[in-house]
C-alpha atoms as a PDB file:
ATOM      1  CA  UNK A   1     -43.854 -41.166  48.328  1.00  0.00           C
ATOM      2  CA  UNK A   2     -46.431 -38.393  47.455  1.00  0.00           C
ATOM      3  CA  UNK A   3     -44.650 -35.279  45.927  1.00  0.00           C
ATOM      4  CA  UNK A   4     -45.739 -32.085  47.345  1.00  0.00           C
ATOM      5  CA  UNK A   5     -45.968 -29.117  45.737  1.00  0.00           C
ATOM      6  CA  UNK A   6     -43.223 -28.140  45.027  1.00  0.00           C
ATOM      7  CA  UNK A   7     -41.766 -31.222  43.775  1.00  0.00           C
ATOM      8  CA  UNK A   8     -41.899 -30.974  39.974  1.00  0.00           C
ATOM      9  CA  UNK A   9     -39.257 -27.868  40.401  1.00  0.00           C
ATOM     10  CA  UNK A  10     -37.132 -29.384  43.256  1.00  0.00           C
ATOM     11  CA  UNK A  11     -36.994 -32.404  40.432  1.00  0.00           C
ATOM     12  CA  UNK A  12     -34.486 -29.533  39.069  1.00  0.00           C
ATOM     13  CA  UNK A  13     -31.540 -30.388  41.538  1.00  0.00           C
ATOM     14  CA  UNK A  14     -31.300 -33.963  40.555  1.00  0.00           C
ATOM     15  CA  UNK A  15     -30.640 -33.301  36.963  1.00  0.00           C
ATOM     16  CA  UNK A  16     -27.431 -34.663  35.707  1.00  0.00           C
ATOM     17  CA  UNK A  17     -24.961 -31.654  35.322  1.00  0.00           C
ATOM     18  CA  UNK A  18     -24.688 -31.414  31.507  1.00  0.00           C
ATOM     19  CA  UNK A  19     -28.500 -31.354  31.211  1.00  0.00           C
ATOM     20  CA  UNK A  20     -29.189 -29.095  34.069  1.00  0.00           C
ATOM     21  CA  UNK A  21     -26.690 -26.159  31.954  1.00  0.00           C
ATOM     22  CA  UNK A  22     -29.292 -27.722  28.940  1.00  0.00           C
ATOM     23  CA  UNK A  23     -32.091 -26.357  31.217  1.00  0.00           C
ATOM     24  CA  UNK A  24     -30.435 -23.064  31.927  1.00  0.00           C
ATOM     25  CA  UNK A  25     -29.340 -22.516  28.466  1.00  0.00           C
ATOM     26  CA  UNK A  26     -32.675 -22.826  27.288  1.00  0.00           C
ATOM     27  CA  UNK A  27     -34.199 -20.521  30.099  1.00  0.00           C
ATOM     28  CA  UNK A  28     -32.050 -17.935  28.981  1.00  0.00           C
ATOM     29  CA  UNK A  29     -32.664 -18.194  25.138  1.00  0.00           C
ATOM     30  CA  UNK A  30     -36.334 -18.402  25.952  1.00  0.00           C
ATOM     31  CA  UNK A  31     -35.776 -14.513  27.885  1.00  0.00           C
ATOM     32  CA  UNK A  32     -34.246 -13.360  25.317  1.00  0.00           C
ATOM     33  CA  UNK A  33     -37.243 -14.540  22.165  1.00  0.00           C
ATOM     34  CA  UNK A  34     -39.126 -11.597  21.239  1.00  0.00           C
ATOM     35  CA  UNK A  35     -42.164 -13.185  21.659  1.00  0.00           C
ATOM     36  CA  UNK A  36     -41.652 -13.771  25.214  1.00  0.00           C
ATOM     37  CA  UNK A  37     -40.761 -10.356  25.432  1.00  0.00           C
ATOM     38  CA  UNK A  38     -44.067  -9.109  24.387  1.00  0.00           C
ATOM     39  CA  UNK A  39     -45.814 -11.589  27.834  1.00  0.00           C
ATOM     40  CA  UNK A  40     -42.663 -10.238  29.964  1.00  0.00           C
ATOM     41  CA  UNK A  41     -43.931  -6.633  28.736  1.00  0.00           C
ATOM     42  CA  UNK A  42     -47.347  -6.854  29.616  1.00  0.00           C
ATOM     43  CA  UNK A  43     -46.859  -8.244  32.664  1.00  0.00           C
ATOM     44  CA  UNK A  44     -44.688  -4.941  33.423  1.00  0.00           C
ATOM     45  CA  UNK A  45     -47.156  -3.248  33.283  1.00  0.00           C
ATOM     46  CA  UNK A  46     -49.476  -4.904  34.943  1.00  0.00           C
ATOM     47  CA  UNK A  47     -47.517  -5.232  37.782  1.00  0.00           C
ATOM     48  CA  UNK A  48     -46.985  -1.487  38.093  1.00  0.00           C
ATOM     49  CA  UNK A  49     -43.784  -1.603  39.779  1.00  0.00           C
ATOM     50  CA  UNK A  50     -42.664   1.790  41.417  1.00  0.00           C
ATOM     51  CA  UNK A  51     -39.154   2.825  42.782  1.00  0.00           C
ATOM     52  CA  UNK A  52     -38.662   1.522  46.268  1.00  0.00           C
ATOM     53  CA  UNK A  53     -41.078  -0.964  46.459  1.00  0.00           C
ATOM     54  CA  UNK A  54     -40.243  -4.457  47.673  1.00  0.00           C
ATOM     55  CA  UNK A  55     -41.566  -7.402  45.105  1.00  0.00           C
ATOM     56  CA  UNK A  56     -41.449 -10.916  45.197  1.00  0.00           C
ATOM     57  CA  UNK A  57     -40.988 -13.369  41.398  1.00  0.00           C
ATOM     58  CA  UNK A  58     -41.888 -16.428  42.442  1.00  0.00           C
ATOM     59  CA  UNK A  59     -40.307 -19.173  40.271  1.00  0.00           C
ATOM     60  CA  UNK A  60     -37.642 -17.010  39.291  1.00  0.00           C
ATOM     61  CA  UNK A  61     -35.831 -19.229  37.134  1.00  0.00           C
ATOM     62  CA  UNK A  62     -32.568 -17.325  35.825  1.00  0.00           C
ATOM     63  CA  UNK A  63     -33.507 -14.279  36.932  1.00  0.00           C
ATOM     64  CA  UNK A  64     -33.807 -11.917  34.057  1.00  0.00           C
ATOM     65  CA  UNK A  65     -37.030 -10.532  35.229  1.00  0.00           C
ATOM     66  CA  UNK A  66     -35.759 -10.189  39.137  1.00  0.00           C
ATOM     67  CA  UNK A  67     -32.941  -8.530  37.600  1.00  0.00           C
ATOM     68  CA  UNK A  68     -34.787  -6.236  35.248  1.00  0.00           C
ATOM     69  CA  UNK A  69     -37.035  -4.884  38.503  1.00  0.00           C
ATOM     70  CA  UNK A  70     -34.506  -4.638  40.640  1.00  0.00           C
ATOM     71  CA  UNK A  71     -33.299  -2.029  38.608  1.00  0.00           C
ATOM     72  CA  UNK A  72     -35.644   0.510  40.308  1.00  0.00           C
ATOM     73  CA  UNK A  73     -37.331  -1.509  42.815  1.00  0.00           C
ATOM     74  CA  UNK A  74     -35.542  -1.575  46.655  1.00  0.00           C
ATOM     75  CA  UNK A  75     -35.774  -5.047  46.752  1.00  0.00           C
ATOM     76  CA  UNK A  76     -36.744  -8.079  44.610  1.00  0.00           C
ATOM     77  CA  UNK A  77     -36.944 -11.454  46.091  1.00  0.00           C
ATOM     78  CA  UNK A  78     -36.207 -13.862  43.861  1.00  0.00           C
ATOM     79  CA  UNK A  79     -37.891 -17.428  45.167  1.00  0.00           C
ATOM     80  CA  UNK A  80     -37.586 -20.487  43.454  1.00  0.00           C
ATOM     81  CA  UNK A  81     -38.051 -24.335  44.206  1.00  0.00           C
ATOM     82  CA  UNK A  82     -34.546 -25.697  43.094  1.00  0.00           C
ATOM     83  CA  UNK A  83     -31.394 -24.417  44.639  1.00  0.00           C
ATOM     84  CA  UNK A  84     -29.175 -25.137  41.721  1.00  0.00           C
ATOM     85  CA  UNK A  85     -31.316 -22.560  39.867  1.00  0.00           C
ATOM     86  CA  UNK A  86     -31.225 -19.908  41.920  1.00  0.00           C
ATOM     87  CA  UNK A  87     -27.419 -20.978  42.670  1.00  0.00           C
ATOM     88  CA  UNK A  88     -27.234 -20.269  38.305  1.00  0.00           C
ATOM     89  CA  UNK A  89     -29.290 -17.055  38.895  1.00  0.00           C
ATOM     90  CA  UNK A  90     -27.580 -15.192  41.887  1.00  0.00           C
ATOM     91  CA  UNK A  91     -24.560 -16.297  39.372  1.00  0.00           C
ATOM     92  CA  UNK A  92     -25.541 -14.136  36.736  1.00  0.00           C
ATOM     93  CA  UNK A  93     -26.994 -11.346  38.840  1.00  0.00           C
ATOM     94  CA  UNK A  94     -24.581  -8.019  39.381  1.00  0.00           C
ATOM     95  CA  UNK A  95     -23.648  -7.902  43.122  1.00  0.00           C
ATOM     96  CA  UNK A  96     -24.700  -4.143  43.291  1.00  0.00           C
ATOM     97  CA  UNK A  97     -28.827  -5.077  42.738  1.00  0.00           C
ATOM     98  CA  UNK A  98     -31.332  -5.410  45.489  1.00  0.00           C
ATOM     99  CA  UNK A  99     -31.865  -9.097  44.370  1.00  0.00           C
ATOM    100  CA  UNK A 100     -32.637 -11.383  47.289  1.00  0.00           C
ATOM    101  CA  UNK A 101     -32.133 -15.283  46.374  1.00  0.00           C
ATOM    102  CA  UNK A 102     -34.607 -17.512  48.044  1.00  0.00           C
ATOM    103  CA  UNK A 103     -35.364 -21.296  48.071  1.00  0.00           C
ATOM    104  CA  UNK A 104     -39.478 -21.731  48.727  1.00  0.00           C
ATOM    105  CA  UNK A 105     -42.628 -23.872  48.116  1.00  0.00           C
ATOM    106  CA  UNK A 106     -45.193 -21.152  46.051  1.00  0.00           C
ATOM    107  CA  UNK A 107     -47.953 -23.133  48.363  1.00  0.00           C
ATOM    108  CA  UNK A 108     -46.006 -22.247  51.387  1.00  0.00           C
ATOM    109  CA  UNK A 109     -44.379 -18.970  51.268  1.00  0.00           C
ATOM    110  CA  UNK A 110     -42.076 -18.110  54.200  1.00  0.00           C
ATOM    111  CA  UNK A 111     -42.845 -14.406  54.476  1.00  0.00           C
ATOM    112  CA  UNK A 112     -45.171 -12.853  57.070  1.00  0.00           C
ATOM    113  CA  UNK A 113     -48.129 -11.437  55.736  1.00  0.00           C
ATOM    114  CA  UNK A 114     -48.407  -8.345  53.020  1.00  0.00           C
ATOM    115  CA  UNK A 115     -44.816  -8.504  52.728  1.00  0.00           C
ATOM    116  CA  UNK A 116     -44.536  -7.471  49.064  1.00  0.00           C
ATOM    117  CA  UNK A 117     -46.199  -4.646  47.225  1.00  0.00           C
ATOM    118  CA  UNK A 118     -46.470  -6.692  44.330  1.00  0.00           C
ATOM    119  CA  UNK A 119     -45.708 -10.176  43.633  1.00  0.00           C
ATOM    120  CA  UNK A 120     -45.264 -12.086  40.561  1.00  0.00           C
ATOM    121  CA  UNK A 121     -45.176 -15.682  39.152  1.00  0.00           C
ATOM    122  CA  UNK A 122     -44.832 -17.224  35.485  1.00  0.00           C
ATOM    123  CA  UNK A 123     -45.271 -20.275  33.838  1.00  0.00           C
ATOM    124  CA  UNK A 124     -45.230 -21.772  37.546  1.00  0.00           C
ATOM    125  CA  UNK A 125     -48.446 -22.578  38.249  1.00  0.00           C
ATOM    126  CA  UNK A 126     -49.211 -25.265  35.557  1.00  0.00           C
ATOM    127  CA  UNK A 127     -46.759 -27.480  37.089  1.00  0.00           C
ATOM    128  CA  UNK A 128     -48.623 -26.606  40.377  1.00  0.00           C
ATOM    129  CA  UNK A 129     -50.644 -29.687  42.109  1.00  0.00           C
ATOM    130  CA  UNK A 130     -52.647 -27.145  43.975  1.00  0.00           C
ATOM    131  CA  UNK A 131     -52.449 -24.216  42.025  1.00  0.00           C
ATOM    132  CA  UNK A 132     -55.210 -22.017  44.144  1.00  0.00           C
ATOM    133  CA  UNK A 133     -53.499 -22.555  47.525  1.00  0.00           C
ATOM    134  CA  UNK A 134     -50.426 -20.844  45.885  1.00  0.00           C
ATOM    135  CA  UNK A 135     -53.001 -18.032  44.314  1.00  0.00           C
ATOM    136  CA  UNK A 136     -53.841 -17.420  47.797  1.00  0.00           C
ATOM    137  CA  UNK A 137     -50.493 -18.018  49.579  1.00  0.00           C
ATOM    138  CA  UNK A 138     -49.516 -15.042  46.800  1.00  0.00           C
ATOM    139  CA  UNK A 139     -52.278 -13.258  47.442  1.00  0.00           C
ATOM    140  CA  UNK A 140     -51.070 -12.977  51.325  1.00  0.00           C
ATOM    141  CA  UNK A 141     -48.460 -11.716  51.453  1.00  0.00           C
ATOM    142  CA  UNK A 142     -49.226  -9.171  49.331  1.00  0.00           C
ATOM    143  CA  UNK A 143     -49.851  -5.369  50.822  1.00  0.00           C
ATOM    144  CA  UNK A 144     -53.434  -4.169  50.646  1.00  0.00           C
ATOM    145  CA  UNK A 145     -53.613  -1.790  47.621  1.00  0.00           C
ATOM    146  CA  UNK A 146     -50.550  -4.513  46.128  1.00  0.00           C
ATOM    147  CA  UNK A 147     -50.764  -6.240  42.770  1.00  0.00           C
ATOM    148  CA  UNK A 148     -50.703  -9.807  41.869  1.00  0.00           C
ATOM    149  CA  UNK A 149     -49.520 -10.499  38.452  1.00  0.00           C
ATOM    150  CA  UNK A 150     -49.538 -14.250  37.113  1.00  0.00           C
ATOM    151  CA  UNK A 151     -48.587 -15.442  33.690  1.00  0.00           C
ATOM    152  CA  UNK A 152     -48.385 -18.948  32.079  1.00  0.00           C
ATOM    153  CA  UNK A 153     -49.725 -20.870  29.134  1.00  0.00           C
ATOM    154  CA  UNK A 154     -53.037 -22.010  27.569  1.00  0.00           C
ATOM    155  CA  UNK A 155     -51.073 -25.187  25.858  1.00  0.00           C
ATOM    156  CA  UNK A 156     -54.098 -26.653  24.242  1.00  0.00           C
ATOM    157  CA  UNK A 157     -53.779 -23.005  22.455  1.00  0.00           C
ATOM    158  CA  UNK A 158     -50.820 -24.672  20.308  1.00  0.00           C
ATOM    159  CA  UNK A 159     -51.351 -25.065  16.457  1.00  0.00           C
ATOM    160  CA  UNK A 160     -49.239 -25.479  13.467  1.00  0.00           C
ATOM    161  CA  UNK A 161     -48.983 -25.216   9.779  1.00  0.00           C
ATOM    162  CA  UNK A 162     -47.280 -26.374   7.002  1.00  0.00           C
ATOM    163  CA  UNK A 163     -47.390 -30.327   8.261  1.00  0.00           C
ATOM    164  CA  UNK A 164     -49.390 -33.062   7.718  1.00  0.00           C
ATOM    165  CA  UNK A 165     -53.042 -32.266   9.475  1.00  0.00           C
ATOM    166  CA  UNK A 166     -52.833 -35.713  10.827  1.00  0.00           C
ATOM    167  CA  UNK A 167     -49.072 -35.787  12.382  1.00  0.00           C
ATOM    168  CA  UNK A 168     -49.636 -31.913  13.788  1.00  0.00           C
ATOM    169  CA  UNK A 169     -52.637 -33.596  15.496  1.00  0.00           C
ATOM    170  CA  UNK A 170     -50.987 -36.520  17.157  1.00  0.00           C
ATOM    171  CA  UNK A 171     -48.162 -34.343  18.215  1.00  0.00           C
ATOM    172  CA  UNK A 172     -50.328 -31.886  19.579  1.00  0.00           C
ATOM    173  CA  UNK A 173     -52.132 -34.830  21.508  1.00  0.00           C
ATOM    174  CA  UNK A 174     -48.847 -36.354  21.909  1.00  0.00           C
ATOM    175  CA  UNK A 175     -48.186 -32.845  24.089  1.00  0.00           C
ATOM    176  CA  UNK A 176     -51.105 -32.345  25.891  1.00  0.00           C
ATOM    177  CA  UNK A 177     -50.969 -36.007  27.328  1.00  0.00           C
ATOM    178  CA  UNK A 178     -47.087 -36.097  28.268  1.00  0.00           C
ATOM    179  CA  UNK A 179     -48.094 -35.200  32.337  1.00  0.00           C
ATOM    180  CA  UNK A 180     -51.171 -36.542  33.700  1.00  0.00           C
ATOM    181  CA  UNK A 181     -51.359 -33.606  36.534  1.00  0.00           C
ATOM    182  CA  UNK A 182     -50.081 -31.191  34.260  1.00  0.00           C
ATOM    183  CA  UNK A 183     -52.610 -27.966  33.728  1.00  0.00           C
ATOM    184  CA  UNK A 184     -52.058 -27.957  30.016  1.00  0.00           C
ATOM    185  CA  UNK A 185     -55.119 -25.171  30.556  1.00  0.00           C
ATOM    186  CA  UNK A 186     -53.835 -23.060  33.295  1.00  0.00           C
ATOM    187  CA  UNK A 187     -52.959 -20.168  31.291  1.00  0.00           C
ATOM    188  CA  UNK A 188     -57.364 -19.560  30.516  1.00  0.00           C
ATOM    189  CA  UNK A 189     -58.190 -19.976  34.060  1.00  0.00           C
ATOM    190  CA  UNK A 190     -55.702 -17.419  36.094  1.00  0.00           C
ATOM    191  CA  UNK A 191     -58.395 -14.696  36.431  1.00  0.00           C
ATOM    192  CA  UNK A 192     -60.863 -16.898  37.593  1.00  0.00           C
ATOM    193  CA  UNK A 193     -58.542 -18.266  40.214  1.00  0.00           C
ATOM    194  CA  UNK A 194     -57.765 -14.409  40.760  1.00  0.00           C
ATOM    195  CA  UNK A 195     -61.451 -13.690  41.875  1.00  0.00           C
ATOM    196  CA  UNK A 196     -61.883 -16.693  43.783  1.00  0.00           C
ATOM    197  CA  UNK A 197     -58.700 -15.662  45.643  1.00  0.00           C
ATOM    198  CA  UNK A 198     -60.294 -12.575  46.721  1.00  0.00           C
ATOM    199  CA  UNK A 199     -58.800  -9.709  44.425  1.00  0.00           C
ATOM    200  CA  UNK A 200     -60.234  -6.621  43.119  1.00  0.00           C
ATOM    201  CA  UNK A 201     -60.053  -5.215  39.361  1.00  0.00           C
ATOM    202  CA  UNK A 202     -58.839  -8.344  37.896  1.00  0.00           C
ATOM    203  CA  UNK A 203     -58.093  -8.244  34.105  1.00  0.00           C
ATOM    204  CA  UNK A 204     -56.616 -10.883  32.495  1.00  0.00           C
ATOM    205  CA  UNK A 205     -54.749 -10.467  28.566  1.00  0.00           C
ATOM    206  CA  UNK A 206     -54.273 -12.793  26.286  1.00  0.00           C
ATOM    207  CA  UNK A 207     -50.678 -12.697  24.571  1.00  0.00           C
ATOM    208  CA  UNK A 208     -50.690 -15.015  21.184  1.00  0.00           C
ATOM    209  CA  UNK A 209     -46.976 -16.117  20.296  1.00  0.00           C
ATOM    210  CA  UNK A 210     -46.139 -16.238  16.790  1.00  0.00           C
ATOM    211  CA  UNK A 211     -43.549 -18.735  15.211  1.00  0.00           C
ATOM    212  CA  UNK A 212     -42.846 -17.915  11.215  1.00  0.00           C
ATOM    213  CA  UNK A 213     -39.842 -20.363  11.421  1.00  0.00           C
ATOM    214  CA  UNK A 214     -39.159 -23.457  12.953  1.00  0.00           C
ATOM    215  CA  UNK A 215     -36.335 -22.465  14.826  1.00  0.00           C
ATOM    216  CA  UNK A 216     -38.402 -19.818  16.343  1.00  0.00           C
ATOM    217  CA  UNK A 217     -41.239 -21.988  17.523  1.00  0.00           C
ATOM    218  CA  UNK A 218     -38.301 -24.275  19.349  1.00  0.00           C
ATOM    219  CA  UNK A 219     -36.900 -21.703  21.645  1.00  0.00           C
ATOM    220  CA  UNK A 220     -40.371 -21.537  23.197  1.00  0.00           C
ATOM    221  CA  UNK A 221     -42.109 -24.955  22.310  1.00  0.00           C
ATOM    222  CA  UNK A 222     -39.769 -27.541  22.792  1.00  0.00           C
ATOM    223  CA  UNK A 223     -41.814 -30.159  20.429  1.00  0.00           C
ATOM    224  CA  UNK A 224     -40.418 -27.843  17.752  1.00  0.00           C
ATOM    225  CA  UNK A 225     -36.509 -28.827  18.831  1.00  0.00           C
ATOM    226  CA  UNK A 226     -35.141 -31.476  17.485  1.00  0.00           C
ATOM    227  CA  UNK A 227     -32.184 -30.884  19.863  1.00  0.00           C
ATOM    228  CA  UNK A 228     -34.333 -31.983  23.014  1.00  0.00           C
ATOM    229  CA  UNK A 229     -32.991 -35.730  23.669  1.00  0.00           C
ATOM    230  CA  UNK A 230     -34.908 -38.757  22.847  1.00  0.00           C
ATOM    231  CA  UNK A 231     -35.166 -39.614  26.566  1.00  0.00           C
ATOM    232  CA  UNK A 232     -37.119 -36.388  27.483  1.00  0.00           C
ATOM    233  CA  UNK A 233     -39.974 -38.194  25.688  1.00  0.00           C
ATOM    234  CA  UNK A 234     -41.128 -35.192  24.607  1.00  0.00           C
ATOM    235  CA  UNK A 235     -41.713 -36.702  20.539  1.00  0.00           C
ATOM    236  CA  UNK A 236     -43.145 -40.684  20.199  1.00  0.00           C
ATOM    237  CA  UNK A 237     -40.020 -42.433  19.265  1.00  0.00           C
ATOM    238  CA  UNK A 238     -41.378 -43.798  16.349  1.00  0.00           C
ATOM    239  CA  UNK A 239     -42.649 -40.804  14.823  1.00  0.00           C
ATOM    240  CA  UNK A 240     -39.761 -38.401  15.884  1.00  0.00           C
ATOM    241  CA  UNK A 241     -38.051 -38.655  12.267  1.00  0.00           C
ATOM    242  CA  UNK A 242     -41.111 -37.881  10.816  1.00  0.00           C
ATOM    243  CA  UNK A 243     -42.291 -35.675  12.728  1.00  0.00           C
ATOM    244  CA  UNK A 244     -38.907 -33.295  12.601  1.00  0.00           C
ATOM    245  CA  UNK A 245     -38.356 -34.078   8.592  1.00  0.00           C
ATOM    246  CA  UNK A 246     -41.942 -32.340   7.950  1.00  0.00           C
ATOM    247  CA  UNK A 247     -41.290 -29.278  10.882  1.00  0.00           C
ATOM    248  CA  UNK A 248     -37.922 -28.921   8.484  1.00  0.00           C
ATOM    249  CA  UNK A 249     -39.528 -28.994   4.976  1.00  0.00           C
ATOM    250  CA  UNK A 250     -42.400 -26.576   6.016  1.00  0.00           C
ATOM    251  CA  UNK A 251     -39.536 -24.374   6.958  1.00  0.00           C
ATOM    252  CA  UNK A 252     -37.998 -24.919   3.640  1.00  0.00           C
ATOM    253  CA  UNK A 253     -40.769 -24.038   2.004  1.00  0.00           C
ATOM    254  CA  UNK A 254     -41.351 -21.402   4.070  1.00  0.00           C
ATOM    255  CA  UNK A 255     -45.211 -22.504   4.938  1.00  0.00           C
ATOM    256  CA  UNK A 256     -44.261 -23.078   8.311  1.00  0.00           C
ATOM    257  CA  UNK A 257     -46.521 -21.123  10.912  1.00  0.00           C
ATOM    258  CA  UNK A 258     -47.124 -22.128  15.252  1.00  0.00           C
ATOM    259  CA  UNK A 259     -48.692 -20.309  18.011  1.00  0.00           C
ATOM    260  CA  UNK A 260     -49.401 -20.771  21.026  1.00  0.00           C
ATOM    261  CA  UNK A 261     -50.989 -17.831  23.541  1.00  0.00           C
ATOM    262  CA  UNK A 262     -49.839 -16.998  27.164  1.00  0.00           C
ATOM    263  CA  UNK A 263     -52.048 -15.328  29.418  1.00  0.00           C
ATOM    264  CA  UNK A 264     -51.077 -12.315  31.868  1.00  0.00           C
ATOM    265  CA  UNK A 265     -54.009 -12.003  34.551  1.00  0.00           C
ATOM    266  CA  UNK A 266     -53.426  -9.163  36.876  1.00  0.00           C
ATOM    267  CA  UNK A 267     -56.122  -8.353  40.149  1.00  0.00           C
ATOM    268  CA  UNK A 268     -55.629  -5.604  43.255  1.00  0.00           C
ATOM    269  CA  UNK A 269     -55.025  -7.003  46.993  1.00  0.00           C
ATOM    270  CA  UNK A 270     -58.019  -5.650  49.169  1.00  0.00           C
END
C-alpha cells in the first residue's frame, strides 16, 4: 500500500505502549534542552504572535509550544497526524487555555481558507513526502498580511569531536542513510520552498546547536543515546559498542563536542 503523507506520523498510533511513553518522554526532554530553546525562541519571534489572534502548530507533538501561545493568543489549534499524541498533549494542557486539539494531514488541512493569522510547523516537514504541497496547504489558510513560520533540521549539518575521524564518519553516514525518503536537508531549503509558495519578506535563520557533553547531544540527536533500543536501528549493530564506548570516553575526557543547526525560515502571506 502507498503511504500518504501523513503516514510516517500516523506510524505513531501503532507503537507498542511502553515505547510510545519512550516517544513522549523524549519529546518533552527535547522542549525542555536549552538549545532547542534558542530555535523555539526565534521562531517566536518570527511568528509575531499578538493577543487575540487565532494560530495554527502544525505537528504539535506534546504541545509545549501550543501551550506557550495560547497564553495570549485567542486560540491555538494544535494539529497533529497521530491521535495518541495529541490524546498525550490535550493531557498535559490546562483546561482553562484556548488550545484546540486536532487530528490532520499537513498536505490536506481541513480549515477553509486564511483561517489562521499565523501558522507554524517544526521538524515536520522532513518526514514530509511532499513537503511543498504542505508549504502551500500552510500557506492557505493563512490570512493575507499572516505569517508562516517553519523550522526543522539541516541533518547533514551534524559533526562531532573527540571520536575516531573514521567511526564519527560512518555514523554520520550511518544517519543520513537510515530513511531513503527522508529530507536529511530540509532544514537549508525552507526559504526557498517559502518563495516558491508565494510569500513576501522571507528570511530564513540559521540556529547552530551546541553539545559540550554527551548527554547533551542525546536529548536532541538520538545517535548520541545509548538508551535508544537496538531495534530502532538507529546505530549498526556491530559497531554500537564501539561506537557508544568512544561517545563515553570523549566525554570523560572532556573533548567531546556535536552540533548540528536548525533552520527557522519565516515569509508574509500576500
Amino acid at each position: 500500500m502507498q503511504r500518504d503523507d501523513a503516514g510516517a506520523f500516523s506510524d505513531v498510533d501503532a507503537l507498542p505502549e511502553p515505547i510510545f511513553d519512550i516517544l513522549i518522554g523524549v519529546l518533552r526532554r527535547m522542549a525542555d534542552h536549552p538549545e532547542i530553546q534558542r530555535v523555539r525562541a526565534t521562531a517566536r519571534e518570527a511568528l509575531r504572535p499578538a493577543p487575540g489572534q487565532r494560530l495554527l502548530d502544525a505537528g504539535a507533538g506534546a504541545g509545549e509550544v501550543a501551550r506557550d501561545l495560547a497564553a495570549t493568543a485567542a486560540e491555538v489549534v494544535a494539529m497533529d497526524a497521530s491521535a495518541r499524541t495529541l490524546r498525550a498533549a490535550q493531557e498535559l494542557t490546562p483546561a482553562d487555555l484556548p488550545v484546540r486539539f486536532v487530528q490532520g494531514d499537513i498536505t490536506a488541512l481541513d480549515f477553509p481558507d486564511g483561517t489562521f493569522d499565523g501558522v507554524r510547523s517544526e521538524r515536520v516537514l522532513q518526514h514530509v513526502a511532499d513537503p511543498d504541497r504542505a508549504v502551500r496547504e500552510l500557506a492557505r489558510v493563512t490570512r493575507p498580511g499572516g505569517r508562516v513560520v517553519l523550522v526543522d533540521t539541516d541533518w547533514e549539518s551534524a559533526t562531532v569531536d573527540g571520536v575516531p575521524a573514521d567511526l564519527a564518519t560512518t555514523m554520520r553516514d550511518h544517519l543520513l542513510n537510515l530513511a531513503a525518503d527522508h529530507h536529511n536537508d530540509m532544514g537549508r531549503t525552507l526559504r526557498r520552498r517559502l518563495v516558491r509558495a508565494g510569500l513576501a519578506d522571507v528570511t530564513a535563520t540559521a540556529v547552530t546547536c551546541v553539545f559540550p557533553t554527551p548527554a547533551s547531544a542525546a536529548v536532541v540527536v538520538p545517535f548520541f543515546d545509548p538508551t535508544v533500543p537496538p531495534e530502532a536501528g538507529m546505530i549498526p549493530e556491530d559497531l554500537r559498542e564501539t561506537w557508544f564506548a568512544a561517545v563515553a570516553a570523549a566525554g570523560a575526557r572532556d573533548e567531546f563536542l556535536a552540533a548540528l543547526t536548525i533552520w527557522v525560515a519565516a515569509g508574509t502571506k500576500r
